[in-house]
Protein backbone atom coordinates (compact mmCIF):
# COMPACT_ATOMS: atom_id res chain seq x y z
CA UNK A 1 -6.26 -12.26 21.97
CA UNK A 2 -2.72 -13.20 22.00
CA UNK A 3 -0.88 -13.80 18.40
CA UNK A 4 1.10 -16.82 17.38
CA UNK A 5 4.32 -14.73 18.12
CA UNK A 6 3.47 -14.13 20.97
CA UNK A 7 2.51 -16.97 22.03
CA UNK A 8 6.09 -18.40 21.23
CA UNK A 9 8.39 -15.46 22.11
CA UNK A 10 9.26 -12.88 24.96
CA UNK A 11 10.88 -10.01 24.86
CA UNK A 12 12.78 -8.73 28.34
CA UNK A 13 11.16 -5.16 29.52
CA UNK A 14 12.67 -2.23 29.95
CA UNK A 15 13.03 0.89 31.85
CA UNK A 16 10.81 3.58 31.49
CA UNK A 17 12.86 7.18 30.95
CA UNK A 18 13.67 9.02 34.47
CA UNK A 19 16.01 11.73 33.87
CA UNK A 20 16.91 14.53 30.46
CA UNK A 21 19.23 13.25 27.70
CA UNK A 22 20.89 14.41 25.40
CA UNK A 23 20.88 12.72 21.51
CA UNK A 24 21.74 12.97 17.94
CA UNK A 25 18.95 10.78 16.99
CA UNK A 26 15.30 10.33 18.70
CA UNK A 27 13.22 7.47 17.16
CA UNK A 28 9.65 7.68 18.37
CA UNK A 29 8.15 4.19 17.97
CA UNK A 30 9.61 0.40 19.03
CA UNK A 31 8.10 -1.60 16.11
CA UNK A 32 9.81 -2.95 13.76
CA UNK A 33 10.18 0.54 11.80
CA UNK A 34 11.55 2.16 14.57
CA UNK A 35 14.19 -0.83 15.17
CA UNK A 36 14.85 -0.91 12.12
CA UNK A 37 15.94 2.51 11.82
CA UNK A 38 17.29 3.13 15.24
CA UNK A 39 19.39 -0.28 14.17
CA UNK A 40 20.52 1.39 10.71
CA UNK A 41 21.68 4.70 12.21
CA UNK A 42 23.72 3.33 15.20
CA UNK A 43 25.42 0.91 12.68
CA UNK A 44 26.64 4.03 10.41
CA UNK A 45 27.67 5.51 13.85
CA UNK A 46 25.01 7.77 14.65
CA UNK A 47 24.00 7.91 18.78
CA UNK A 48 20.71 6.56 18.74
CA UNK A 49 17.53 6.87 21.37
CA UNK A 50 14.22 4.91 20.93
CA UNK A 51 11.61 6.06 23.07
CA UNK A 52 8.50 3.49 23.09
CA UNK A 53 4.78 4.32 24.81
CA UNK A 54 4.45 0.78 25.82
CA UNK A 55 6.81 -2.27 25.20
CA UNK A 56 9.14 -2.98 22.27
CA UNK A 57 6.77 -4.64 19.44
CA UNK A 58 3.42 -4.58 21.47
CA UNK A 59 2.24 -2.55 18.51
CA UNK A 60 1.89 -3.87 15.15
CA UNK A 61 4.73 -5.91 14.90
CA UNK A 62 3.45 -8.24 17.24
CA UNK A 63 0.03 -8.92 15.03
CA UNK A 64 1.53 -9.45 11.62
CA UNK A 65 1.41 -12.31 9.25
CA UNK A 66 4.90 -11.20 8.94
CA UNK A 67 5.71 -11.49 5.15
CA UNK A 68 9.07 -10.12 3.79
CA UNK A 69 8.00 -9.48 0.41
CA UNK A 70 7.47 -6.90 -2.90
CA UNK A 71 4.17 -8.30 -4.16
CA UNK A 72 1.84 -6.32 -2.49
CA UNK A 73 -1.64 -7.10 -4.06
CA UNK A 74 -1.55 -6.11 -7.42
CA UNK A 75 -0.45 -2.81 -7.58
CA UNK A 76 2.48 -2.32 -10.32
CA UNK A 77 0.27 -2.23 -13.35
CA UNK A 78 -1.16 0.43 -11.84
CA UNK A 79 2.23 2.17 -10.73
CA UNK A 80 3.67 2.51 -13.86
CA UNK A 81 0.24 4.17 -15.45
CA UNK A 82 -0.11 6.44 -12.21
CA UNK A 83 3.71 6.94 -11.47
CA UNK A 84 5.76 6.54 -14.19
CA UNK A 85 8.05 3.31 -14.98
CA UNK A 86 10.81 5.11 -13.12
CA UNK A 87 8.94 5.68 -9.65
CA UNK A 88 7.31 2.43 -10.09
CA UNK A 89 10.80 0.62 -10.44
CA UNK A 90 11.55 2.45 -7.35
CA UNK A 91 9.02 0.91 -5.53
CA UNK A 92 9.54 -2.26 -7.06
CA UNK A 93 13.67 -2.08 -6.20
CA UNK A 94 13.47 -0.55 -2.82
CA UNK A 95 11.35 -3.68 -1.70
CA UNK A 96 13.39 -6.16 -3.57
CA UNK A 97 16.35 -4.36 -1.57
CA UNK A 98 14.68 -5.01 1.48
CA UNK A 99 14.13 -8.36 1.57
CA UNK A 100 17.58 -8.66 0.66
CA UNK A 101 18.64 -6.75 3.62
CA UNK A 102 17.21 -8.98 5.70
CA UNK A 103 18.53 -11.99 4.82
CA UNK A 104 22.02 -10.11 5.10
CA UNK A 105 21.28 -8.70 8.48
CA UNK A 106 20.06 -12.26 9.84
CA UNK A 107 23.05 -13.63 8.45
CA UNK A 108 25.60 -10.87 10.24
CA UNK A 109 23.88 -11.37 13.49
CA UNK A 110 23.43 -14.69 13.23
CA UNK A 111 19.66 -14.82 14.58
CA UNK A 112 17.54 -17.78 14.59
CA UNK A 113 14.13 -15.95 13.70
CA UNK A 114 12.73 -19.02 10.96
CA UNK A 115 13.66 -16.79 8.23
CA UNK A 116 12.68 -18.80 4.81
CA UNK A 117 13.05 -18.01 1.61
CA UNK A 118 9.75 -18.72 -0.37
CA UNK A 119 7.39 -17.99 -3.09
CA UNK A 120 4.43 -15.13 -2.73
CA UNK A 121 1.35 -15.46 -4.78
CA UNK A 122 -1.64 -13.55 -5.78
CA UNK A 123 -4.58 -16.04 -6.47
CA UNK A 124 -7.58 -15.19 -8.90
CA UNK A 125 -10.17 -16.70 -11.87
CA UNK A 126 -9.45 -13.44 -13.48
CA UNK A 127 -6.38 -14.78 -15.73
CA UNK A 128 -6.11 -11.58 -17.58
CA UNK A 129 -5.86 -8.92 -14.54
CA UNK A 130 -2.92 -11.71 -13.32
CA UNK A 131 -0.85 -11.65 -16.46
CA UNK A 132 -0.90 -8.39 -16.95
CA UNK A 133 0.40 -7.39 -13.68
CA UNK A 134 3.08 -10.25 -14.29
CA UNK A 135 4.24 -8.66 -16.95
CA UNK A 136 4.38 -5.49 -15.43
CA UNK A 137 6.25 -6.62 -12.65
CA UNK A 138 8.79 -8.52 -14.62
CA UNK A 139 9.43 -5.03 -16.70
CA UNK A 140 10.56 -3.64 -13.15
CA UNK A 141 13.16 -6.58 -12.44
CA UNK A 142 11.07 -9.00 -10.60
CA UNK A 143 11.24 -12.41 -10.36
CA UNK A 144 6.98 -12.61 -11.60
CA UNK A 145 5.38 -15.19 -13.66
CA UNK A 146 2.15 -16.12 -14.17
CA UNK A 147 0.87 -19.94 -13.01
CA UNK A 148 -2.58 -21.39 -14.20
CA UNK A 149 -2.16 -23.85 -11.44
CA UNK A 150 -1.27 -22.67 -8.23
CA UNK A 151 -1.51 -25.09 -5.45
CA UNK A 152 -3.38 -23.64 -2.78
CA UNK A 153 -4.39 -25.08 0.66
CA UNK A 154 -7.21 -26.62 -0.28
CA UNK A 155 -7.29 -27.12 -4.21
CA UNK A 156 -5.83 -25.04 -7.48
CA UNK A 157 -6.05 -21.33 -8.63
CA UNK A 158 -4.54 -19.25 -11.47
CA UNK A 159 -1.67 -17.26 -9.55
CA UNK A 160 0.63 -15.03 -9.88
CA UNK A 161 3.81 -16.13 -8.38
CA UNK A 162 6.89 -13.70 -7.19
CA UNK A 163 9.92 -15.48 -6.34
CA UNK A 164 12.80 -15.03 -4.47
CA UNK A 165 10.55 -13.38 -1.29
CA UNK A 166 10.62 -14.33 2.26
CA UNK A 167 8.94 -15.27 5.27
CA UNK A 168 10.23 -14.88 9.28
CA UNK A 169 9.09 -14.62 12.85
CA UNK A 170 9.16 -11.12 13.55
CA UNK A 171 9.83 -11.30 17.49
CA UNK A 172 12.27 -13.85 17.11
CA UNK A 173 13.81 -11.28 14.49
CA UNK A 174 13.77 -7.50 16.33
CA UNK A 175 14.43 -9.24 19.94
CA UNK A 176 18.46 -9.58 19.51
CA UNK A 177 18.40 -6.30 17.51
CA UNK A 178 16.74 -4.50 20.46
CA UNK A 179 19.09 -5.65 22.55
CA UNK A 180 22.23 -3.60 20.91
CA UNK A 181 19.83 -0.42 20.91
CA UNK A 182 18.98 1.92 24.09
CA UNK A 183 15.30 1.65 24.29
CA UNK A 184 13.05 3.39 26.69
CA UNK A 185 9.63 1.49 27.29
CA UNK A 186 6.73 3.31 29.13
CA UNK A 187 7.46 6.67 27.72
CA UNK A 188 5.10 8.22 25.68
CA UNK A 189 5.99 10.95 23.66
CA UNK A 190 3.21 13.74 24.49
CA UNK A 191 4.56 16.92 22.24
CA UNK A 192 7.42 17.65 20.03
CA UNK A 193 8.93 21.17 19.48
CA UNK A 194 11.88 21.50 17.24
CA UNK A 195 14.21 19.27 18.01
CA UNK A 196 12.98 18.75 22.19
CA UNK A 197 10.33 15.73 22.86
CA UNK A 198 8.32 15.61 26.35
CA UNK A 199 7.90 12.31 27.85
CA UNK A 200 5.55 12.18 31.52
CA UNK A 201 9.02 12.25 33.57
CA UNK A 202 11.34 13.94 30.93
CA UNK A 203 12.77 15.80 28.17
CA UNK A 204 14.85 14.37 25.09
CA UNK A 205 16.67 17.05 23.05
CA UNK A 206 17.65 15.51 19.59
CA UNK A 207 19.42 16.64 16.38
CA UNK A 208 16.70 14.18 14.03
CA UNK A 209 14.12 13.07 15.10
CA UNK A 210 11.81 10.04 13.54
CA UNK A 211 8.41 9.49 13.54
CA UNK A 212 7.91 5.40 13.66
CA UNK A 213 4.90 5.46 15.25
CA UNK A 214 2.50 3.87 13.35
CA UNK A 215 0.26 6.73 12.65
CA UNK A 216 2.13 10.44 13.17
CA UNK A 217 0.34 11.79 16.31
CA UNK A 218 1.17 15.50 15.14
CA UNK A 219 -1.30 17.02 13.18
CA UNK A 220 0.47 20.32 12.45
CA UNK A 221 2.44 20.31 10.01
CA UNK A 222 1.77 16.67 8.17
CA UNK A 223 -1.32 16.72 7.68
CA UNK A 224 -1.09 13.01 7.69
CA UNK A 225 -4.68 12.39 9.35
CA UNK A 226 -6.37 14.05 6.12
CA UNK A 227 -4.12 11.73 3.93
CA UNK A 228 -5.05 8.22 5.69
CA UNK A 229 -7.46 5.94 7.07
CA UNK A 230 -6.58 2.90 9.01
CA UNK A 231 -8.44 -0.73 8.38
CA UNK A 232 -8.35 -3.53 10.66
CA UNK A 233 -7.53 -7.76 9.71
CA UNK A 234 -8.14 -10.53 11.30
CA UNK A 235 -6.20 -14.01 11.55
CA UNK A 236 -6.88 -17.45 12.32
CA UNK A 237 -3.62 -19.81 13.50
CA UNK A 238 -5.05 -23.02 12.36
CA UNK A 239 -3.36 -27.16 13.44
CA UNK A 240 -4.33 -30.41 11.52
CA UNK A 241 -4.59 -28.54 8.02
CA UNK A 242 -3.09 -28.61 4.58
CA UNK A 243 0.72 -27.02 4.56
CA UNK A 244 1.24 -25.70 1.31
CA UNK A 245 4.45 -24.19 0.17
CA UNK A 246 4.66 -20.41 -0.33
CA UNK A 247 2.55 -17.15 0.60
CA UNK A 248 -0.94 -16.74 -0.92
CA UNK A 249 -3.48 -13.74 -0.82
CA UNK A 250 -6.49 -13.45 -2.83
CA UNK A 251 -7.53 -10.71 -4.89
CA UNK A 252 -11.13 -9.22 -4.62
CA UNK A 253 -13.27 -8.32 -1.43
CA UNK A 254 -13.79 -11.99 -0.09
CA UNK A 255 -10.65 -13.58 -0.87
CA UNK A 256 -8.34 -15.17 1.88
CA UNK A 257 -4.51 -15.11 2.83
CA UNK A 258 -2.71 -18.50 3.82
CA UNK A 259 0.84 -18.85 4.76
CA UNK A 260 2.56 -21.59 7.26
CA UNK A 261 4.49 -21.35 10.27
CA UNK A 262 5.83 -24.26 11.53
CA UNK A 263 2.72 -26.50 12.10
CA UNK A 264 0.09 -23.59 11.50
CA UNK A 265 -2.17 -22.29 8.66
CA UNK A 266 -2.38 -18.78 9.90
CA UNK A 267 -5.67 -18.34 7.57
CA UNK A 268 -6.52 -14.34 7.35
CA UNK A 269 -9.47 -12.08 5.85
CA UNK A 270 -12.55 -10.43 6.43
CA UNK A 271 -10.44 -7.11 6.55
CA UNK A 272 -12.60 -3.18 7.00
CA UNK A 273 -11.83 -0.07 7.64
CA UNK A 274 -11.51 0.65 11.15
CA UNK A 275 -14.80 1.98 12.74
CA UNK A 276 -16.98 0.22 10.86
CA UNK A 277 -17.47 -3.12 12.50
CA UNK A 278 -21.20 -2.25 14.21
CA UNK A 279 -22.43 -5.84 12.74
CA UNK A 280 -19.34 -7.89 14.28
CA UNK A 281 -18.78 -11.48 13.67
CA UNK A 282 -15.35 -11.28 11.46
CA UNK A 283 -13.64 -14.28 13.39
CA UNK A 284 -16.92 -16.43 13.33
CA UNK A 285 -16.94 -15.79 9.43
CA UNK A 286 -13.22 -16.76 9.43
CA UNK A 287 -14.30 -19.56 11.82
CA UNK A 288 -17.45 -20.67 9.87
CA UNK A 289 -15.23 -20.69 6.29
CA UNK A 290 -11.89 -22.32 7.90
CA UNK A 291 -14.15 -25.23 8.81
CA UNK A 292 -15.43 -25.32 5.41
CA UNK A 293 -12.18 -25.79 4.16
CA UNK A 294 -10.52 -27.53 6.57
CA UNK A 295 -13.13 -29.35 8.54
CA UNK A 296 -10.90 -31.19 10.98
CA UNK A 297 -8.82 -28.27 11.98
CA UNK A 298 -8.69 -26.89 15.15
CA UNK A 299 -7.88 -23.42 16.27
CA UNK A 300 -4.44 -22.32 18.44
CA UNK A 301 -4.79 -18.66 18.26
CA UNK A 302 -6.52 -15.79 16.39
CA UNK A 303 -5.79 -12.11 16.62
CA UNK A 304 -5.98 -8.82 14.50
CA UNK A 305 -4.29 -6.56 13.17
CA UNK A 306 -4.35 -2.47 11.55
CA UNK A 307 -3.13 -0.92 9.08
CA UNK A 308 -2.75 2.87 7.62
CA UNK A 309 -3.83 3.48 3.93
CA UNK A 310 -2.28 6.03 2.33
CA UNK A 311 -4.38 8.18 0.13
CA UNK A 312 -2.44 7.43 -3.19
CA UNK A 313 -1.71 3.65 -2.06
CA UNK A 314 2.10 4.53 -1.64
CA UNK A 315 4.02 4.64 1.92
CA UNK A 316 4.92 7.95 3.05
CA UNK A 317 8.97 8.14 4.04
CA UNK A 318 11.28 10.39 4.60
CA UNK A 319 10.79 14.32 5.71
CA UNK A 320 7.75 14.85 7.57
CA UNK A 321 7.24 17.89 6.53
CA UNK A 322 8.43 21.00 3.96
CA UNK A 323 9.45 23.36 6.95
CA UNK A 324 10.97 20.54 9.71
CA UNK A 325 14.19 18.93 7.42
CA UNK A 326 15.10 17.35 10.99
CA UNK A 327 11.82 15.79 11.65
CA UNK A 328 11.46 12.16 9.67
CA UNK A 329 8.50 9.83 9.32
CA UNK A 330 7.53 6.35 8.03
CA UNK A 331 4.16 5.60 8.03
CA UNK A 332 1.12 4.15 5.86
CA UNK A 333 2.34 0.78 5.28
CA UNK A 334 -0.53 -0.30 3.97
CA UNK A 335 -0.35 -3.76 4.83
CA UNK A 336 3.03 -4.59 4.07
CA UNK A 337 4.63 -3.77 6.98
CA UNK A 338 7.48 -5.93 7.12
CA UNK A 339 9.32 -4.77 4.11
CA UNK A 340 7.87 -1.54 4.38
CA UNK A 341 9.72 -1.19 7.71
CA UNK A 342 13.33 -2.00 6.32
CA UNK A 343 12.33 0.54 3.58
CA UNK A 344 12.05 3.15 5.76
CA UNK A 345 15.27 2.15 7.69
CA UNK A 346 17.30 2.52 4.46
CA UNK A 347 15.77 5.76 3.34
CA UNK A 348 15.95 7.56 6.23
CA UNK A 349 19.54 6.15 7.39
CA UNK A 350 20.77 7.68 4.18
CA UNK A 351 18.76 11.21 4.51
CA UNK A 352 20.44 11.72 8.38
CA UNK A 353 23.47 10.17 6.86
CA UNK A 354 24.02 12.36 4.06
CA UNK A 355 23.52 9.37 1.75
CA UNK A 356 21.00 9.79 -1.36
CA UNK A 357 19.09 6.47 -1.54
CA UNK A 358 17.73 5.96 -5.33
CA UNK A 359 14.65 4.60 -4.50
CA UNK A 360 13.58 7.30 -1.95
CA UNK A 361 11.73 9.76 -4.49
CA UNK A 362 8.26 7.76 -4.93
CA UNK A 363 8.21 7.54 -1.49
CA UNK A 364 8.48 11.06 -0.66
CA UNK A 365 5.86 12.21 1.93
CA UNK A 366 5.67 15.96 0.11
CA UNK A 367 4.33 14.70 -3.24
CA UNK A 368 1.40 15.56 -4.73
CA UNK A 369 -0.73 13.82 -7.59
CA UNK A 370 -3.68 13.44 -8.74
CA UNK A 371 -4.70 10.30 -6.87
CA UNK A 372 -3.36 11.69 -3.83
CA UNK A 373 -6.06 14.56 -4.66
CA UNK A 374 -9.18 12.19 -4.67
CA UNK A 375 -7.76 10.20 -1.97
CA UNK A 376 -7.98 13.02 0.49
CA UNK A 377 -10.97 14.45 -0.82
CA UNK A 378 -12.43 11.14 0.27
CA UNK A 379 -10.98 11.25 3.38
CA UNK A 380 -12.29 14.49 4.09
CA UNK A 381 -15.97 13.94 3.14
CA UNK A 382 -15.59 10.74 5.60
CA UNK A 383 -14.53 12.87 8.46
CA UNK A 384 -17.18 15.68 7.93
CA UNK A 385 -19.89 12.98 7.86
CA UNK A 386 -18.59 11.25 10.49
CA UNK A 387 -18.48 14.32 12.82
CA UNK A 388 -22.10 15.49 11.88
CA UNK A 389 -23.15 12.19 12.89
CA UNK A 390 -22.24 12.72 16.33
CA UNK A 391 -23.69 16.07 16.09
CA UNK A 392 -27.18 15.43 14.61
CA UNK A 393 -27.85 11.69 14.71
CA UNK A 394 -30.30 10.28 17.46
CA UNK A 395 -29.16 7.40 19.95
CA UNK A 396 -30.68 4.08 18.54
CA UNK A 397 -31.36 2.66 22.39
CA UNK A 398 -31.33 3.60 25.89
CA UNK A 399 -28.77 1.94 28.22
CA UNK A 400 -31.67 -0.23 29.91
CA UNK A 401 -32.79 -1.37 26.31
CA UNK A 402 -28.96 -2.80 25.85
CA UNK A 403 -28.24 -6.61 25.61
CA UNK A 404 -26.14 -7.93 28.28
CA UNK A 405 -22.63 -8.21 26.93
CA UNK A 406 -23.08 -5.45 24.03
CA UNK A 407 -21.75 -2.04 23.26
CA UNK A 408 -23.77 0.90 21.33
CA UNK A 409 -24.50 4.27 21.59
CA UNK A 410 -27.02 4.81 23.71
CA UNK A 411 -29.39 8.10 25.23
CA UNK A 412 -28.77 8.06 29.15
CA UNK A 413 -31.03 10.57 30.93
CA UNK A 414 -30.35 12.42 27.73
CA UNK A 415 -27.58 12.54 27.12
CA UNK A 416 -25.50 10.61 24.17
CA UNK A 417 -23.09 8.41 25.28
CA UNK A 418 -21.21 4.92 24.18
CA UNK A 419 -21.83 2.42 26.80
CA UNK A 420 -20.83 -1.42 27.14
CA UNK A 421 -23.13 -3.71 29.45
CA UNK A 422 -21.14 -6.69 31.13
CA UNK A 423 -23.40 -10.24 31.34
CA UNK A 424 -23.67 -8.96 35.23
CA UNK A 425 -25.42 -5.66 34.19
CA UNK A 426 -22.25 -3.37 34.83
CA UNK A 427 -22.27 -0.29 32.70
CA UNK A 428 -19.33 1.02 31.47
CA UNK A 429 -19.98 4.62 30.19
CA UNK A 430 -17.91 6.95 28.01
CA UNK A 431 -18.13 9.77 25.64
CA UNK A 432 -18.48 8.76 22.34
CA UNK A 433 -16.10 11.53 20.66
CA UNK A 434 -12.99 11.00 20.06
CA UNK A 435 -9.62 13.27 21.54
CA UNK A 436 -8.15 13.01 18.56
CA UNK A 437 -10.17 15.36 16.29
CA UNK A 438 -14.13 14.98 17.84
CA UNK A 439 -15.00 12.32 15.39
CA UNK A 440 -18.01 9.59 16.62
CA UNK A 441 -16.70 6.42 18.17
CA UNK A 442 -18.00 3.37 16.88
CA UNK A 443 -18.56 0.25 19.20
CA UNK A 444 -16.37 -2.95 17.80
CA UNK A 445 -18.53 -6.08 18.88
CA UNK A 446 -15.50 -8.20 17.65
CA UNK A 447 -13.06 -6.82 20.01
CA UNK A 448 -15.06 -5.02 22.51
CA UNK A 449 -13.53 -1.31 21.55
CA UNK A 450 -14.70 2.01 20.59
CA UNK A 451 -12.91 2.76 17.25
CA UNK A 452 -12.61 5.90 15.35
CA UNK A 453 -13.69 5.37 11.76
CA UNK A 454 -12.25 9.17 10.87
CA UNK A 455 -8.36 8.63 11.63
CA UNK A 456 -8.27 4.83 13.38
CA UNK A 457 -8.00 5.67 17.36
CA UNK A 458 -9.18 2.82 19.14
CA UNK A 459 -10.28 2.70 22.90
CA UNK A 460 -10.75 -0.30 25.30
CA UNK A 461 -14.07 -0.53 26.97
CA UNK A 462 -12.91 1.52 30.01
CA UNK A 463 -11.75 4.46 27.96
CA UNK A 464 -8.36 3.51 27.34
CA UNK A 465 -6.43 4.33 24.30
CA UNK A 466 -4.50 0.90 22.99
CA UNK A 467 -4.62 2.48 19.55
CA UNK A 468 -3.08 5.87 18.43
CA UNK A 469 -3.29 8.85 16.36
CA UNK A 470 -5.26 9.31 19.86
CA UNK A 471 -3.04 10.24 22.70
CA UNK A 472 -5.71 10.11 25.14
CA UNK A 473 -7.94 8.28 26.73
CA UNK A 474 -12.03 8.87 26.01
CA UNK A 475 -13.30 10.84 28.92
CA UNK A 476 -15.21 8.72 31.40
CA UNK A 477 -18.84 9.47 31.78
């Protein structure tokens, strides 16, 4: 699977870290976060280090639908009854902010990265949920309304519209950006310790250091894999459709998101939370309805993406934890990772910098509220139930009994093991549990990975781990 970005746009390697260094700054992650802020800092004159486990944006950046925008589903009606109207005008202004950062840094540098300035909508039939949230996010200083006639790719919809938000092409965008920065590729971070990070061939010693890596691999202190789960999307890049004008998703469980780049529908849905995929069949869904809408169009590319979802549905940025002020993070995006990213590159500029930002405080990874509460209670039965299951629960087949082409968890001379079976018969066996905290692996037909429906590791058929909090690879059987 290979995205429409980057399909259309390479980004020069570079060397993997040899020798110790010395830093002020260590940013531990090459997305667009961790460019972002590594960008920030070294503009307000801090000596900046990124240090990236695989290439510059082969992470999420790269499998984005890559919307610069502050409507994120329909969320500030909710804000201002779980946070306050101050926190929720945080939220509200710190995106806005964003978006306008963007267009300011694209104009500074100059780069030619499709950046357009659009309309985003949430489409529904349920008129009254829409207006209320449009008023709501008008209250905080948005630019919301609510349209009974929304023109969507293939008919109308009551909407609500925010203007004023934006749309890019997010390699295009971090690739000149990257080049100004000192970026190590191919150098994991295995361990932190104070202020000293071990890569495979050396050490960093750093003043700060940030956490932009997607989902914070340290477990101690954090606690960020009790207050998370990650889900998984999925994206069609459709020719020979409709091309509407604006950003659309749909509210509800089925609904679909549409948004054009340059000749492409890039058609999205059929999201879950990762790990729980045993049934498979998300793109043919996506296929099967695309066609229904669009019956002459004809597929370029189609990829997926993931995402982290914070307990209480806000981002955690800013001090990783109470007892490490010199330790940073930015992580559960939730889906918005685009804005979410130049968030975090504002916020945490101004915390190393000595710079209060105003809109920092809802974003603050130490709070604690009552959603927060059931969100990690959740998250905690989850993991319990998922562990026991690996425990207790029987194998449902024996490798032999295994289709050609199929994954599962299988009983092999007793034992209980995940196993995929190529069309030639060749097994590929590993152990189902998972190196990040023992939970059961679940086999992704879609993708052909073992995913971690505790915490959101993900494992190629081999055993290799392409998706972290997981640092290592499944033992081999």
């Amino acid at each position: 699977m290979e995205s429409i970005w980057t399909k259309t746009c390479s980004i020069p390697k570079r060397e993997p870290l040899q020798k110790d260094i010395k830093t002020e700054v260590a940013v531990i992650g090459a997305g667009m976060a961790g460019i972002l802020i590594a960008y920030q800092l070294q503009k307000a004159g801090k000596q900046v280090v990124v240090l990236e486990a695989d290439r510059i944006a082969s992470g999420q950046t790269k499998n984005t639908t890559a919307k610069i925008t502050s409507q994120h589903d329909l969320i500030y009606a909710n804000l201002i009854q779980s946070q306050g109207e101050e926190k929720a005008r945080q939220y509200a202004m710190a995106n806005e902010t964003a978006i306008a950062e963007y267009r300011r840094i694209i104009e500074e540098e100059k780069i030619p990265c499709d950046f357009k300035e659009t309309s985003a909508y949430v489409y529904s039939q349920n008129k009254e949920k829409l207006m209320q949230e449009a008023e709501a996010a008008a209250s905080l200083g948005i630019q919301a309304s609510f349209i009974s006639h929304a023109a969507l790719p293939y008919g109308n919809s009551p909407a609500l519209r925010f203007d004023g938000q934006a749309q890019f092409h997010p390699l295009k965008f971090i690739k000149p950006l990257a080049e100004q920065l000192e970026v190590y590729e191919k150098t994991p971070v295995r361990t932190v310790d104070e202020h000293t990070l071990h890569t495979p061939k050396a050490v960093v010693t750093a003043e700060h250091i940030v956490f932009a890596t997607h989902y914070p691999f340290v477990n101690f202190p954090g606690l960020y894999f009790a207050r998370m789960h990650q889900e998984r999307s999925y994206v069609l890049a459709l020719e020979n459709t409709p091309l509407v004008e604006g950003m659309f998703i749909g509210d509800g469980e089925n609904a679909y998101s549409f948004r054009i780049y340059d000749k492409y529908l890039l058609f999205g849905g059929k999201g879950h939370r990762t790990g729980e995929n045993r049934q498979g069949g998300k793109y043919d869904t996506l296929r099967k309805k695309a066609k229904e809408l669009f019956p002459h169009s004809l597929e370029a590319a189609h990829w997926s993406a993931q995402d982290c979802i914070p307990a209480d549905g806000i981002p955690y940025i800013g001090q990783y934890a109470s007892g490490k002020p010199y330790w940073y993070v930015a992580t559960g995006f939730q889906k918005w990772g685009m804005t979410t990213s130049m968030v975090s590159a504002m916020i945490i500029r101004g915390m190393i910098c000595g710079k209060e930002n105003p809109n920092a405080t809802v974003f603050d990874p130490q709070r604690f509220s009552a959603e927060a509460a059931e969100g990690i209670a959740c998250e905690g039965r989850k993991a319990v139930k998922t562990f026991a299951k690996r425990l207790f629960k029987l194998p449902e087949a024996t490798a032999k009994e295994l289709p050609l082409g199929h994954g599962g968890i299988v009983d092999l001379d007793g034992d209980k093991i995940g196993v995929y079976k190529e069309e030639d018969g060749t097994l590929h066996l590993v152990d189902i549990r998972c190196p990040h905290l023992g939970c059961q692996l679940e086999w992704n037909p879609d993708e052909k990975s073992w995913d971690c429906p505790c915490h959101g590791s993900r494992f190629d058929f081999h055993g290799r781990c392409i998706t972290n909090p997981a640092q290592d690879d499944i033992t081999i059987k």
